[in-house]
PDB file of N, CA and C in Angstrom:
ATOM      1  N   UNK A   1      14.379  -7.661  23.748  1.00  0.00           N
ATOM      2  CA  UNK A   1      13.987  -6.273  23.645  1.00  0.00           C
ATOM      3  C   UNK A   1      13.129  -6.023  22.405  1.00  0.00           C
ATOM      4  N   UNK A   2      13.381  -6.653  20.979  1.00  0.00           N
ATOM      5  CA  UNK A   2      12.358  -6.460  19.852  1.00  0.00           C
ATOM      6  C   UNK A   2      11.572  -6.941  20.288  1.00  0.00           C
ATOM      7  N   UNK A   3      11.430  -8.198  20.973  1.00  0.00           N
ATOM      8  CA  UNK A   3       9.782  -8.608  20.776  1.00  0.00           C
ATOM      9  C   UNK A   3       8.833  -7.815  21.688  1.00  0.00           C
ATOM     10  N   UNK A   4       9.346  -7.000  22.457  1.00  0.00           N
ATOM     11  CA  UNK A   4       8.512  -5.733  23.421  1.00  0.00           C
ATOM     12  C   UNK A   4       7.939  -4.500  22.616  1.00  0.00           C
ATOM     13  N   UNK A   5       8.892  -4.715  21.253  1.00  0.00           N
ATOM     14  CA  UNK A   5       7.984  -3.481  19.946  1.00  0.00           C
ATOM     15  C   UNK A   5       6.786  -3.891  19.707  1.00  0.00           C
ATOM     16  N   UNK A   6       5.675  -3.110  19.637  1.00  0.00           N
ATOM     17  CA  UNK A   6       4.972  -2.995  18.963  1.00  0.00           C
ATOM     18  C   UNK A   6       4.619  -2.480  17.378  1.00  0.00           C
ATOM     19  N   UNK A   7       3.705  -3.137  16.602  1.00  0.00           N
ATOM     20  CA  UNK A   7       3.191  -2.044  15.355  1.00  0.00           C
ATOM     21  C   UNK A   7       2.837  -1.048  15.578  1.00  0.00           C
ATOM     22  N   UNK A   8       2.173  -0.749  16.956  1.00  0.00           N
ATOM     23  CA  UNK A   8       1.827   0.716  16.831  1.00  0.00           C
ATOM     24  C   UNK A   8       2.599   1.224  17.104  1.00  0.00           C
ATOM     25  N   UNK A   9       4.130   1.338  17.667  1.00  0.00           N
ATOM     26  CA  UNK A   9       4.920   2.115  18.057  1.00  0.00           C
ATOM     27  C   UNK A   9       5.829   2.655  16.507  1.00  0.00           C
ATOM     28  N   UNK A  10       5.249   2.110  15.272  1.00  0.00           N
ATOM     29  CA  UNK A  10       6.080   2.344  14.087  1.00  0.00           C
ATOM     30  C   UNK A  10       4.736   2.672  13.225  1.00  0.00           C
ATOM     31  N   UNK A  11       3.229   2.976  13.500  1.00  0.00           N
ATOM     32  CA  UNK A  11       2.316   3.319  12.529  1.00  0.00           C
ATOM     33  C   UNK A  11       3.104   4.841  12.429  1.00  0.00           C
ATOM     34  N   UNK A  12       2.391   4.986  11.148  1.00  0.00           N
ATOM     35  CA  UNK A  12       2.067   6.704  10.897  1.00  0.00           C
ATOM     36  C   UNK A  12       0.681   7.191  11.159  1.00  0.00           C
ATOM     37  N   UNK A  13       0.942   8.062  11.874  1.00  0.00           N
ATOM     38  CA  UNK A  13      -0.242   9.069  12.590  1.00  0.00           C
ATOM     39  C   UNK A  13      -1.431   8.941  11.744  1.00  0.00           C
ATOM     40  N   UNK A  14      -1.294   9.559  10.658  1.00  0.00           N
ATOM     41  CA  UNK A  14      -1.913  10.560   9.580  1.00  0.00           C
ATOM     42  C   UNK A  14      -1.206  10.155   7.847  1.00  0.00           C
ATOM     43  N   UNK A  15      -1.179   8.511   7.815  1.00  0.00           N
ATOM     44  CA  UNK A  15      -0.778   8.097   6.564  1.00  0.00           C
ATOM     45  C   UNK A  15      -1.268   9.170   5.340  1.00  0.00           C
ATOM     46  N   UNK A  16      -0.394   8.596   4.245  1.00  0.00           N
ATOM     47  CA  UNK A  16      -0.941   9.132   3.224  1.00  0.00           C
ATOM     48  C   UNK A  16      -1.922   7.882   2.286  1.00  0.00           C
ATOM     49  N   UNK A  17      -3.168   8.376   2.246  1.00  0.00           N
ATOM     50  CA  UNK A  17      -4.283   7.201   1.857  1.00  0.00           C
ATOM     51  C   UNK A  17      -4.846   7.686  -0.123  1.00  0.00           C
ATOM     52  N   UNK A  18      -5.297   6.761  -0.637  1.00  0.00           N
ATOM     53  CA  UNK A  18      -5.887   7.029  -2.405  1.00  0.00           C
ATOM     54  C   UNK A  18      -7.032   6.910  -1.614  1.00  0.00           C
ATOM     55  N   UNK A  19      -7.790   7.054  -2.763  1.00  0.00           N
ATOM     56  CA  UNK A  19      -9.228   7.151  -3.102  1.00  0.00           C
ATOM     57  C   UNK A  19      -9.167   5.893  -4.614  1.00  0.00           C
ATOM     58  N   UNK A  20     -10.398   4.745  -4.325  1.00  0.00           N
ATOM     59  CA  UNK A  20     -10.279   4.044  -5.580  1.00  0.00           C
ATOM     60  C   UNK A  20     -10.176   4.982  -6.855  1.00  0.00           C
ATOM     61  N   UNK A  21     -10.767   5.820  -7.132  1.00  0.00           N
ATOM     62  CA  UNK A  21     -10.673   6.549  -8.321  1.00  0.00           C
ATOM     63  C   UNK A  21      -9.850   7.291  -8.368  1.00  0.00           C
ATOM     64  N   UNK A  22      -8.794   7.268  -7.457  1.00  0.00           N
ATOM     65  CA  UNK A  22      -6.916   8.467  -8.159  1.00  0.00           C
ATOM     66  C   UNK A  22      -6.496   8.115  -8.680  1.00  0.00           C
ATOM     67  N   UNK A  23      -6.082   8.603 -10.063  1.00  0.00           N
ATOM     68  CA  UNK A  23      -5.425   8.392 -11.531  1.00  0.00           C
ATOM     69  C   UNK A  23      -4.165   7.774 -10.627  1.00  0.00           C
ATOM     70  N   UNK A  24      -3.681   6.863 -11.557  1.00  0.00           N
ATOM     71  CA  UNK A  24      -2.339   6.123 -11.250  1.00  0.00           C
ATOM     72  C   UNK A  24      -1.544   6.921 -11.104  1.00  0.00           C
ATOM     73  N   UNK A  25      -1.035   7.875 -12.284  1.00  0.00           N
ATOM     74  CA  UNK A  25       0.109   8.981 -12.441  1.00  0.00           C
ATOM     75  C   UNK A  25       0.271   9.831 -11.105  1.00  0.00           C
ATOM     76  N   UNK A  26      -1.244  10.208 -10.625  1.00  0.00           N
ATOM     77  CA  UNK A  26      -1.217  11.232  -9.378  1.00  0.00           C
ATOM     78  C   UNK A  26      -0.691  10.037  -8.310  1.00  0.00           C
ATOM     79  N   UNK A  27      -1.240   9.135  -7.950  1.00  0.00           N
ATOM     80  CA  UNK A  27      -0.532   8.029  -6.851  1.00  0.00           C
ATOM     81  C   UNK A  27       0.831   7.631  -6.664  1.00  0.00           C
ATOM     82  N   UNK A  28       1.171   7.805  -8.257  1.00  0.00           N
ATOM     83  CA  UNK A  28       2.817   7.435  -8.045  1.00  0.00           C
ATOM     84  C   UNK A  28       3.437   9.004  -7.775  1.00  0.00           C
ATOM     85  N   UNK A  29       3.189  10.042  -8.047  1.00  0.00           N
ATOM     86  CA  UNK A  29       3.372  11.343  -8.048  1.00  0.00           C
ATOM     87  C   UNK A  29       3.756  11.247  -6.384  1.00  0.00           C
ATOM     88  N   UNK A  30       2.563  10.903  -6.048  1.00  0.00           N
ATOM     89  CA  UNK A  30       2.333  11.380  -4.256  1.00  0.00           C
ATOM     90  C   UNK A  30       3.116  10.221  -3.636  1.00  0.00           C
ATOM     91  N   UNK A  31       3.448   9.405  -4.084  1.00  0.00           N
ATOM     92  CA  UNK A  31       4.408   8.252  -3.870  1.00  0.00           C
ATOM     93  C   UNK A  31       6.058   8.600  -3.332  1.00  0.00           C
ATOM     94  N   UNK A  32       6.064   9.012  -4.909  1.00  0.00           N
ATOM     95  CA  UNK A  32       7.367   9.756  -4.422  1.00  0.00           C
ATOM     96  C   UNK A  32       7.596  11.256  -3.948  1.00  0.00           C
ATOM     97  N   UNK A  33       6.776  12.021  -4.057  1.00  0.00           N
ATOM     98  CA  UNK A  33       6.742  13.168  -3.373  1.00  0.00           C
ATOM     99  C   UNK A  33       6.746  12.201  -1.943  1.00  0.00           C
ATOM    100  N   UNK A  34       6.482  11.808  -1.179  1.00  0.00           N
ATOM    101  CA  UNK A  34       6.412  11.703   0.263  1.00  0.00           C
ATOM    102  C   UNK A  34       7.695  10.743   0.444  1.00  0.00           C
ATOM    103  N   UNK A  35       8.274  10.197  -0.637  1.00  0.00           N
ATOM    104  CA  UNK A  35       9.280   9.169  -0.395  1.00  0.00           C
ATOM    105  C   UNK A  35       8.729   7.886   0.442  1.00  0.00           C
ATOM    106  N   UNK A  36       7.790   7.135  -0.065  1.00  0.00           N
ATOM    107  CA  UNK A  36       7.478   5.928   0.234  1.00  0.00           C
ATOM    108  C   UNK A  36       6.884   4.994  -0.412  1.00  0.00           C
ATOM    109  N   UNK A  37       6.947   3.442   0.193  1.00  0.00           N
ATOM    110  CA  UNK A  37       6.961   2.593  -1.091  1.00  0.00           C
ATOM    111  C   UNK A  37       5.453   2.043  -1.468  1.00  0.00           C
ATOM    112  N   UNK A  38       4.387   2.915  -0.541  1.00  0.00           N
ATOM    113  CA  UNK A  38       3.208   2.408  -0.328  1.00  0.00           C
ATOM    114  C   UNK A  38       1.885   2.768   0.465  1.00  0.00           C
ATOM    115  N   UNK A  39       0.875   3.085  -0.175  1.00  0.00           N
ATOM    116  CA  UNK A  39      -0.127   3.592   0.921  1.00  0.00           C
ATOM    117  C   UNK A  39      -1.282   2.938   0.349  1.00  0.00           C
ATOM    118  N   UNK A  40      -2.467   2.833   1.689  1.00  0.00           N
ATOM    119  CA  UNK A  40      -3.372   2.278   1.871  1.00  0.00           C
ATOM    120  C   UNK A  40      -4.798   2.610   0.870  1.00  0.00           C
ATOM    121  N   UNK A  41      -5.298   2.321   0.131  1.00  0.00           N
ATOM    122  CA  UNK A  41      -6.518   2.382  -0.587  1.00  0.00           C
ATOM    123  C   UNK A  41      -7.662   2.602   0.521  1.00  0.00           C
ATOM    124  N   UNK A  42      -8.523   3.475   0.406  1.00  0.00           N
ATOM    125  CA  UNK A  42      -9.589   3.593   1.179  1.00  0.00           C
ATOM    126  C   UNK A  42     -10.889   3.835   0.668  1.00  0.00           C
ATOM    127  N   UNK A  43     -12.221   3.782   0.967  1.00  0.00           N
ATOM    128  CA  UNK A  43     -13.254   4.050   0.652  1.00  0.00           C
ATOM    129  C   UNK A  43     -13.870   5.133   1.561  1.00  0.00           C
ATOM    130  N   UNK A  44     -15.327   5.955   1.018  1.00  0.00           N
ATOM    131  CA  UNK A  44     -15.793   7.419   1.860  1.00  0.00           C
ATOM    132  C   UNK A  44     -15.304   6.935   3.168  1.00  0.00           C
ATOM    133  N   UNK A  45     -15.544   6.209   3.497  1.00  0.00           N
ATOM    134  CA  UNK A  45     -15.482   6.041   5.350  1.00  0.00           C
ATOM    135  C   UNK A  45     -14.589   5.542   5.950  1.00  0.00           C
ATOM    136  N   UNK A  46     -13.324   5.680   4.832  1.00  0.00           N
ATOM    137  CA  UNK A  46     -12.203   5.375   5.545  1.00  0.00           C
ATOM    138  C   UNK A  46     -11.587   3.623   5.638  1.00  0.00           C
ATOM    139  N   UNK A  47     -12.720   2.752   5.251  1.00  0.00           N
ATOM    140  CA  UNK A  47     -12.296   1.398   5.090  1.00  0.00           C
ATOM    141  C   UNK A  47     -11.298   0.880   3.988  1.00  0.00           C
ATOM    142  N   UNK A  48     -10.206   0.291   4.407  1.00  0.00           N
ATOM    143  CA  UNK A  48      -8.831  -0.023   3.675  1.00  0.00           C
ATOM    144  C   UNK A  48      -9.972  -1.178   2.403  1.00  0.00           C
ATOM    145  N   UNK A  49     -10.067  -0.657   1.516  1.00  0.00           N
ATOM    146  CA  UNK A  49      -9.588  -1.372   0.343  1.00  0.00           C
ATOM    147  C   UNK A  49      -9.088  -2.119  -0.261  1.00  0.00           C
ATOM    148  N   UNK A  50      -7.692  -1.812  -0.126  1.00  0.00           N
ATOM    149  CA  UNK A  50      -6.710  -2.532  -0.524  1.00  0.00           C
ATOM    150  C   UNK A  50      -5.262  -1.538  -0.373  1.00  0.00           C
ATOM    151  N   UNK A  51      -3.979  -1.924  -1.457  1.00  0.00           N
ATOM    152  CA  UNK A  51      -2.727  -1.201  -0.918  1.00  0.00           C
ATOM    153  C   UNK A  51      -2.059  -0.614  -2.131  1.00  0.00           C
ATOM    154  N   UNK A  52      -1.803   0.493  -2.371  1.00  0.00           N
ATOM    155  CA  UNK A  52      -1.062   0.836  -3.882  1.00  0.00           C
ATOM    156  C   UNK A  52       0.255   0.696  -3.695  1.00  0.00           C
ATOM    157  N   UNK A  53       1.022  -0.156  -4.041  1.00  0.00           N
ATOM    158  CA  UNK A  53       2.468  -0.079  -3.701  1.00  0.00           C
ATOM    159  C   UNK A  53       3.485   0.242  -4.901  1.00  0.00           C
ATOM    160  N   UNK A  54       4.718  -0.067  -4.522  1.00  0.00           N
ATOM    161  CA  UNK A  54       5.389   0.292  -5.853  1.00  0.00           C
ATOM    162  C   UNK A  54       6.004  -1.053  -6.800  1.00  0.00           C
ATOM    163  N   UNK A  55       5.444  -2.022  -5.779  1.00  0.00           N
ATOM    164  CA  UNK A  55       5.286  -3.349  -7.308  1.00  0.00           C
ATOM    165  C   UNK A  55       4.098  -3.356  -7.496  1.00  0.00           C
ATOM    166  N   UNK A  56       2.973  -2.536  -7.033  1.00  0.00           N
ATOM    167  CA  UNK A  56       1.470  -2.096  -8.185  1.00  0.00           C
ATOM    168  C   UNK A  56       1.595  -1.183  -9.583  1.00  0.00           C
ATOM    169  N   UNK A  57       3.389  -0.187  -9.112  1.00  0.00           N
ATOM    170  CA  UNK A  57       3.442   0.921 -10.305  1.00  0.00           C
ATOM    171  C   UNK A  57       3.861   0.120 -11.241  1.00  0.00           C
ATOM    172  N   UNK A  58       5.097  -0.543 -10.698  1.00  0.00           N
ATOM    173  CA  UNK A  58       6.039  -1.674 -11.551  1.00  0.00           C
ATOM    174  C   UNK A  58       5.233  -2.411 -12.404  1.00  0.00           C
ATOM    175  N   UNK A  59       4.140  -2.925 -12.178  1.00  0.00           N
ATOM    176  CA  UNK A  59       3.177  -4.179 -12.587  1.00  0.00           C
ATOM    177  C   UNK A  59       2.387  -2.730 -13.840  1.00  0.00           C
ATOM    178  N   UNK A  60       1.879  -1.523 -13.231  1.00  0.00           N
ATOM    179  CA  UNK A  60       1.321  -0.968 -14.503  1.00  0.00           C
ATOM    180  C   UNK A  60       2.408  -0.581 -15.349  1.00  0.00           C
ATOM    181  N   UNK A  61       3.195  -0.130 -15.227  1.00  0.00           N
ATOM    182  CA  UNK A  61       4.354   0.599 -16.054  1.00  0.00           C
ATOM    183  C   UNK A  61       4.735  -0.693 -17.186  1.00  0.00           C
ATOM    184  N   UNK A  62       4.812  -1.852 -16.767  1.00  0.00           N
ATOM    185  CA  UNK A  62       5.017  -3.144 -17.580  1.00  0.00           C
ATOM    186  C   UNK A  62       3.957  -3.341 -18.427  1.00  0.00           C
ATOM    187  N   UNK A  63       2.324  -3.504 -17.956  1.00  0.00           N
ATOM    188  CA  UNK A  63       1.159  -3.762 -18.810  1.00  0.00           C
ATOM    189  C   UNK A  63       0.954  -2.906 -19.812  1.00  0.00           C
ATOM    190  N   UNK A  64       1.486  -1.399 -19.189  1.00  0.00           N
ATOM    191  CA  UNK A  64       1.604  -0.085 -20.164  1.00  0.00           C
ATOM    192  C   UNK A  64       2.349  -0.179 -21.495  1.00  0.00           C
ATOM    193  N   UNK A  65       3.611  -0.847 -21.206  1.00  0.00           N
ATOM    194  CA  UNK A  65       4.799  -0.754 -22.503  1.00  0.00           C
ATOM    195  C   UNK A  65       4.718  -2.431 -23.259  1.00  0.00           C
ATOM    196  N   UNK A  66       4.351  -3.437 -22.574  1.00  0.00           N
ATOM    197  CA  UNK A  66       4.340  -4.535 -23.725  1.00  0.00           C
ATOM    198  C   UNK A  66       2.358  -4.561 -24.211  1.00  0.00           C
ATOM    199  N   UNK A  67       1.418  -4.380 -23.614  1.00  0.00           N
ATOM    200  CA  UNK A  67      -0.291  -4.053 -24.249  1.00  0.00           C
ATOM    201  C   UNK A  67      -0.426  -3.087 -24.595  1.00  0.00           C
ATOM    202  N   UNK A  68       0.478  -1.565 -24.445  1.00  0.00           N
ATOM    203  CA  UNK A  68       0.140  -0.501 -25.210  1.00  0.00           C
ATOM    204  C   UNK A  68      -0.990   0.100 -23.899  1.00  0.00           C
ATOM    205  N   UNK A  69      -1.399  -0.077 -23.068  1.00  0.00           N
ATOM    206  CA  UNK A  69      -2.766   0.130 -22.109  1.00  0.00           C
ATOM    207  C   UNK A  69      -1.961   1.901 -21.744  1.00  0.00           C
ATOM    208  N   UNK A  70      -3.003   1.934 -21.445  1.00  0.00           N
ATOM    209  CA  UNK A  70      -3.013   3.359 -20.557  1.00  0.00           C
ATOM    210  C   UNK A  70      -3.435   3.125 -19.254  1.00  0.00           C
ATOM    211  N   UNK A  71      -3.024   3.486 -18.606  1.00  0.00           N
ATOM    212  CA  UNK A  71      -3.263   3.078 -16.701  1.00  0.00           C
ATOM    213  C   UNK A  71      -4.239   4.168 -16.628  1.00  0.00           C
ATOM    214  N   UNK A  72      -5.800   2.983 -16.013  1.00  0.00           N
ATOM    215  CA  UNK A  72      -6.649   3.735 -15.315  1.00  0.00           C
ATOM    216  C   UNK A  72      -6.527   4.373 -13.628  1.00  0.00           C
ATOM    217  N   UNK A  73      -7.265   3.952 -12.584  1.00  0.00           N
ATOM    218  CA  UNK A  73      -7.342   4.348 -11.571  1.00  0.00           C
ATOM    219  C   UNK A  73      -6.448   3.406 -10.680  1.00  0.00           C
ATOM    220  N   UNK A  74      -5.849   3.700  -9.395  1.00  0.00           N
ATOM    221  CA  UNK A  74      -5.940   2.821  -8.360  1.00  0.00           C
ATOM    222  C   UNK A  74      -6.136   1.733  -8.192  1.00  0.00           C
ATOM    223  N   UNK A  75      -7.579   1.529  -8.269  1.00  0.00           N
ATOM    224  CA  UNK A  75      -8.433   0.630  -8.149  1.00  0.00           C
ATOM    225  C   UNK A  75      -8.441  -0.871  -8.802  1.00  0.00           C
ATOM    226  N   UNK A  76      -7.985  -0.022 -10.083  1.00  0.00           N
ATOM    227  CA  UNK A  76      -7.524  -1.400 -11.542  1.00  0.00           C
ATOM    228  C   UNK A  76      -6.371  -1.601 -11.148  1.00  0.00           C
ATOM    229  N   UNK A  77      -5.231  -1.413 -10.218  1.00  0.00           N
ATOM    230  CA  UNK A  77      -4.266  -1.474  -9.886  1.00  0.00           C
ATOM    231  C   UNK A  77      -3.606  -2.095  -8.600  1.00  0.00           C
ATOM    232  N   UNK A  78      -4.639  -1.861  -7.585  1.00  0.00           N
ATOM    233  CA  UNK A  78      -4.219  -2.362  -5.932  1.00  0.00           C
ATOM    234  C   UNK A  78      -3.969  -3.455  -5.866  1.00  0.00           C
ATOM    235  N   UNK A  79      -2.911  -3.669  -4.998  1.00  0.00           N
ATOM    236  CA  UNK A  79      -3.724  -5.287  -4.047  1.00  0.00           C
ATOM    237  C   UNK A  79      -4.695  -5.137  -3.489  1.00  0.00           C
ATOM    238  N   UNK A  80      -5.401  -6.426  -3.105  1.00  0.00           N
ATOM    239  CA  UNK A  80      -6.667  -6.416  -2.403  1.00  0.00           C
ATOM    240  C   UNK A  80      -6.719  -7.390  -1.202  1.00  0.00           C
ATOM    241  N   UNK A  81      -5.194  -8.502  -1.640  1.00  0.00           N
ATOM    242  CA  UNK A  81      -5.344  -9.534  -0.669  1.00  0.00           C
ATOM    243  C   UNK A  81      -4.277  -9.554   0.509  1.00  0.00           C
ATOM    244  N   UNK A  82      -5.260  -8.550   1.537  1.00  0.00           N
ATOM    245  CA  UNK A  82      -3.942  -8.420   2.462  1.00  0.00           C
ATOM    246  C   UNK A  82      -4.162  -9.443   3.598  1.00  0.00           C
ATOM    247  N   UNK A  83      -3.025  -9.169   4.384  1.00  0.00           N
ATOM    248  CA  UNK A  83      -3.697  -9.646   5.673  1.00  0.00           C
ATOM    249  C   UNK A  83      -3.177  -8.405   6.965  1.00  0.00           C
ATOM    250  N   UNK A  84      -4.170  -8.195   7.559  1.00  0.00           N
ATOM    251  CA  UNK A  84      -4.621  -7.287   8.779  1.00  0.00           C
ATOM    252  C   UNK A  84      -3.836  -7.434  10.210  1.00  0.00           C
ATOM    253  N   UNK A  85      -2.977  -6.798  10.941  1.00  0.00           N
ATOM    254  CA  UNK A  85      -2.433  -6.887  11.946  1.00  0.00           C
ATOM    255  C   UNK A  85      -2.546  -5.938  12.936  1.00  0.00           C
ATOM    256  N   UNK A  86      -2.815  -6.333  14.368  1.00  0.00           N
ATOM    257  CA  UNK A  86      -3.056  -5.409  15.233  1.00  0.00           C
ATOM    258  C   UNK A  86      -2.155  -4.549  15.565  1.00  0.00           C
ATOM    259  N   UNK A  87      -1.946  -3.526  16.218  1.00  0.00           N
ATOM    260  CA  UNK A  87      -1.451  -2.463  16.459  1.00  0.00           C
ATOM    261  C   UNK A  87      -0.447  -2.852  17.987  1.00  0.00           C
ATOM    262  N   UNK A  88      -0.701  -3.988  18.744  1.00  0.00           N
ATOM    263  CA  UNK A  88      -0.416  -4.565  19.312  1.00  0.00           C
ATOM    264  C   UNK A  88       0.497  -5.815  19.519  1.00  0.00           C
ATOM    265  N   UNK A  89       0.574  -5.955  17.934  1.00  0.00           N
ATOM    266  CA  UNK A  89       1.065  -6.958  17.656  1.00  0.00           C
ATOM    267  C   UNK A  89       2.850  -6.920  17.495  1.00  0.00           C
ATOM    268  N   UNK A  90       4.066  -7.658  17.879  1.00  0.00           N
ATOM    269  CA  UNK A  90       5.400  -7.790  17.923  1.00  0.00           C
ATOM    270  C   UNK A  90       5.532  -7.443  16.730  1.00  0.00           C
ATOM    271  N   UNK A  91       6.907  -6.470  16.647  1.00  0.00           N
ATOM    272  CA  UNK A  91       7.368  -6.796  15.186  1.00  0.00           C
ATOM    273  C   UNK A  91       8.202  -7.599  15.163  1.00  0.00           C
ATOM    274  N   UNK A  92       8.412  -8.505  15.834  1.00  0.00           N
ATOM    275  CA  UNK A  92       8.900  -9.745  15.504  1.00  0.00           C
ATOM    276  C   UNK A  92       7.786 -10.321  15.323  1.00  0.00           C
ATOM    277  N   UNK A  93       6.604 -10.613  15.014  1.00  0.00           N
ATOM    278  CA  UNK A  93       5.761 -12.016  14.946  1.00  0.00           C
ATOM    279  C   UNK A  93       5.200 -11.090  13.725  1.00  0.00           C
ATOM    280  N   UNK A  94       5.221  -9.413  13.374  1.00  0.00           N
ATOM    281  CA  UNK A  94       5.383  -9.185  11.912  1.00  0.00           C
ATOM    282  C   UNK A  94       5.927  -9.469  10.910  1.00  0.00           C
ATOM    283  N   UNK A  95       7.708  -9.612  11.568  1.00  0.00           N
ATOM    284  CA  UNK A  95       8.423 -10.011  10.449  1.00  0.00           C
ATOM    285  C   UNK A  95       8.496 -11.237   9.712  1.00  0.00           C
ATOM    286  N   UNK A  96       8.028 -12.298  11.048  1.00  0.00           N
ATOM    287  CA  UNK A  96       7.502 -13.456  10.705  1.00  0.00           C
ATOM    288  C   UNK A  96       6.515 -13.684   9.252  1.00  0.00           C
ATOM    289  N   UNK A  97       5.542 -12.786   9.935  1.00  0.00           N
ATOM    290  CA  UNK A  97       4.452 -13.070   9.036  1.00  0.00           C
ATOM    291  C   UNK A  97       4.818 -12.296   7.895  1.00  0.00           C
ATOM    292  N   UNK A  98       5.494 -11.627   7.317  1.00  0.00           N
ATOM    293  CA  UNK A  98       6.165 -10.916   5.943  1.00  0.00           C
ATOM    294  C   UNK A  98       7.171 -11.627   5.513  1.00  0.00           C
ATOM    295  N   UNK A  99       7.736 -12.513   6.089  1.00  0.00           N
ATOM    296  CA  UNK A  99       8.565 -13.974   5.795  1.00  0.00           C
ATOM    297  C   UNK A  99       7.894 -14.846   5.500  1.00  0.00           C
ATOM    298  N   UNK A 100       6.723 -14.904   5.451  1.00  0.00           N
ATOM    299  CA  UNK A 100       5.735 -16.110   5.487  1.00  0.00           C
ATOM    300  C   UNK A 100       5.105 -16.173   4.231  1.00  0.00           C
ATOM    301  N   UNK A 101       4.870 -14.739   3.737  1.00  0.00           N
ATOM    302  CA  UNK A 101       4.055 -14.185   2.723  1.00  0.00           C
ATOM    303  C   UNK A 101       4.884 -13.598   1.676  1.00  0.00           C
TER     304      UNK A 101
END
């Protein structure tokens, strides 16, 4: 019966997406205002970027308190190296591949 799920049967409609240039503070803001651990980086036209997650906040909040840095944008912050899955695709042969990675 799982392997008849699909990803698209668990996307969100109408994610919540950054812009490379949203201040970190506002990303983690909108992070937890929506209660989630992660949204998609996009450019004008909507092309994924990369992913702001919350081991991207973890990773600035750390560079912040032992370099003294001030967290710029998003951008200085995302992953970039994802990998892409169809909407079609099992979430079993997802979970796989998030076991894999």
């Amino acid at each position: 019966m799982l392997a008849k799920l699909t990803v698209r049967e668990y996307m969100t409609p109408n994610p919540v997406v950054f812009k490379p240039e949203t201040d970190i503070f506002e990303a983690i803001r909108k992070l937890m205002a929506h209660k989630i651990t992660g949204a998609p980086v996009v450019d004008g036209q909507g092309r994924i970027l990369g992913l702001f997650s919350e081991l991207d906040c973890m990773k600035v909040v750390a560079r912040a308190a032992y370099f003294e840095e001030m967290p710029g944008s998003v951008q200085d912050s995302m992953t970039t190296d994802l990998e892409e899955v169809a909407g079609n695709t099992s979430i079993v042969e997802l979970a796989d591949i998030f076991a894999r990675s």
